[in-house]
Protein backbone atom coordinates (compact mmCIF):
# COMPACT_ATOMS: atom_id res chain seq x y z
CA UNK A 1 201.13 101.11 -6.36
CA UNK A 2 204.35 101.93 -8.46
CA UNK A 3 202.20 101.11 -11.46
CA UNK A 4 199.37 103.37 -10.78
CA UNK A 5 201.75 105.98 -9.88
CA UNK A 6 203.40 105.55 -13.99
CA UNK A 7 199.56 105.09 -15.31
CA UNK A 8 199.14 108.66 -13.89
CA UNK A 9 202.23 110.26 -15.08
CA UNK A 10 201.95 108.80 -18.26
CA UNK A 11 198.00 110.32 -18.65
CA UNK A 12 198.94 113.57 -17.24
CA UNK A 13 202.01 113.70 -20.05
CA UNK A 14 199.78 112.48 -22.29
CA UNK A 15 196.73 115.40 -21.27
CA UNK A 16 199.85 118.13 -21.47
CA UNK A 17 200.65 116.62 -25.13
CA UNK A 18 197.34 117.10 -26.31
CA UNK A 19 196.72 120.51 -25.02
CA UNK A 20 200.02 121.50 -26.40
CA UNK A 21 198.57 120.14 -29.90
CA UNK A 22 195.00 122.34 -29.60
CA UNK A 23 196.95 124.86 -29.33
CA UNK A 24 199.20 124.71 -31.51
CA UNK A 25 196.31 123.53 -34.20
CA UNK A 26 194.42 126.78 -32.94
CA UNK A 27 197.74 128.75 -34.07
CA UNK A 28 197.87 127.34 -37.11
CA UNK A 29 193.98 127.78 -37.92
CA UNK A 30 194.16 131.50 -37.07
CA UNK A 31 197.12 132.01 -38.90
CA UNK A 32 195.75 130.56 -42.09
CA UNK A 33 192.58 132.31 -41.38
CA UNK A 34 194.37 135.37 -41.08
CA UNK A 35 196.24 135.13 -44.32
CA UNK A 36 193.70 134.42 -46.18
CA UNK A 37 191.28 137.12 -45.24
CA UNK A 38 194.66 139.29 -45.95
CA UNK A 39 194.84 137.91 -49.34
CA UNK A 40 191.10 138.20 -49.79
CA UNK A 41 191.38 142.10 -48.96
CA UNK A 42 194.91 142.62 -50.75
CA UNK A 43 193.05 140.93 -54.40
CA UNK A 44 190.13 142.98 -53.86
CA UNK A 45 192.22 146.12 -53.19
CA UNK A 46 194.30 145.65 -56.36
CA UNK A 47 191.17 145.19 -58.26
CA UNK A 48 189.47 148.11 -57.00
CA UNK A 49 192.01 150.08 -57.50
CA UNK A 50 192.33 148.74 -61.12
CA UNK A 51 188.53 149.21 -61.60
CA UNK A 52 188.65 153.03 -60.28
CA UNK A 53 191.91 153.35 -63.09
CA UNK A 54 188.96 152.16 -65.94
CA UNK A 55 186.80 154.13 -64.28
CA UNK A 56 188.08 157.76 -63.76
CA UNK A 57 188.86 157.04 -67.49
CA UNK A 58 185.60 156.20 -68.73
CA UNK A 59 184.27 158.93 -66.84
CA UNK A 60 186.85 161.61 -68.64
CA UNK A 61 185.74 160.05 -71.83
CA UNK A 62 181.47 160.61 -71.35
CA UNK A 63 181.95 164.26 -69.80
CA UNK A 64 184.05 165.18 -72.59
CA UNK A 65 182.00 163.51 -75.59
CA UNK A 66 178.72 165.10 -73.85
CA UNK A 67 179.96 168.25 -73.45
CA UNK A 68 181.01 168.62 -76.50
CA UNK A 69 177.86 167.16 -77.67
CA UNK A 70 175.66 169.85 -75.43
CA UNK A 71 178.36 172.58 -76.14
CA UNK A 72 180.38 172.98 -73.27
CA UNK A 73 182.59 170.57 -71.19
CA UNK A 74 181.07 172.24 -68.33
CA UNK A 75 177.94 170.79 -69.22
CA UNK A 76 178.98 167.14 -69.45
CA UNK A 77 181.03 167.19 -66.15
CA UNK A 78 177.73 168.69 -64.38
CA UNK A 79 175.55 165.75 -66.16
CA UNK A 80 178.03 162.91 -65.15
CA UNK A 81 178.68 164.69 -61.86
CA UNK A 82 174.79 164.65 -61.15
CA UNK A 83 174.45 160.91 -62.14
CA UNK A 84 176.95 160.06 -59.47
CA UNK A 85 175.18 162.23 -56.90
CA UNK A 86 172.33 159.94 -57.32
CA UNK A 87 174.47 157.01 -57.49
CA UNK A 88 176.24 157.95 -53.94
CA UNK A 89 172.80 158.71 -52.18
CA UNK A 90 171.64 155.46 -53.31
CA UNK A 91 174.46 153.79 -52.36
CA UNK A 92 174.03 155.91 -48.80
CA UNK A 93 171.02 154.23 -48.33
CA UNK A 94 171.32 151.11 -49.55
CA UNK A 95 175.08 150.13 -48.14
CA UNK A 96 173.73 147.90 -45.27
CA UNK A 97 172.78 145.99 -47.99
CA UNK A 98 175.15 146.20 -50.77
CA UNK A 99 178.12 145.96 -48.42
CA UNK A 100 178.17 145.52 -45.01
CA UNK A 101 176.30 141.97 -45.11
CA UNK A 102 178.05 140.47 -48.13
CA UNK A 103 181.40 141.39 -46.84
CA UNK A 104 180.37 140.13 -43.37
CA UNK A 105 179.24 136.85 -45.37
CA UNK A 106 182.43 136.76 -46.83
CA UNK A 107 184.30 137.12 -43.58
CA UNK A 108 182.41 134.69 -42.15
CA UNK A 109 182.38 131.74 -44.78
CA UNK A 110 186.03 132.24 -44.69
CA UNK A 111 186.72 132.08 -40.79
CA UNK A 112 184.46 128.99 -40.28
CA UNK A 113 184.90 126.83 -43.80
CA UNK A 114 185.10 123.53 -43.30
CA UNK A 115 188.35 122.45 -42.19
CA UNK A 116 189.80 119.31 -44.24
């Protein structure tokens, strides 16, 4: 009876060992999770913002050169200004598509990649 009594003991410290370990495994696989959709957002950020820099710049540069070209800077902000009007409603309608689902792709491949 004394050894049944140690059998049990022994499984139920051995069931509290291995709950303690899925949890602390869960821990550690949200953790990494979490840092690396942090890094994933953080890299895109910096390269965004890097991007919008070249940009802003490029966009300076084609308003100037055709406003000079059409004889007032006026005219070359309103042309650029009306090509990004029709960029941003396209994007308006289209953003489902263009971002929402690829960065919920993203997301997701990176929560549930294969562990190794």
């Amino acid at each position: 009876m004394e050894k049944e009594k140690n059998n049990y003991e022994e499984i139920a410290k051995d069931a509290v060992e291995y709950i303690d370990t899925r949890i602390e495994r869960a821990k550690l696989t949200f953790i990494a999770n979490t840092i690396e959709i942090g890094s994933y957002a953080l890299s895109s950020f910096i390269v965004a913002m890097l991007f919008l820099v070249f940009y802003f710049c490029l966009v300076c540069g084609t308003s100037i050169w055709l406003g000079q070209h059409f004889g007032g800077l006026h005219i070359g902000f309103f042309i650029v200004m009306g090509f990004h009007l029709f960029l941003l409603i396209l994007a308006v309608f289209l953003k489902k598509f263009l971002i929402e689902i690829p960065l919920q792709n993203k997301l997701t491949r990176i929560i549930f990649k294969p562990k190794n």
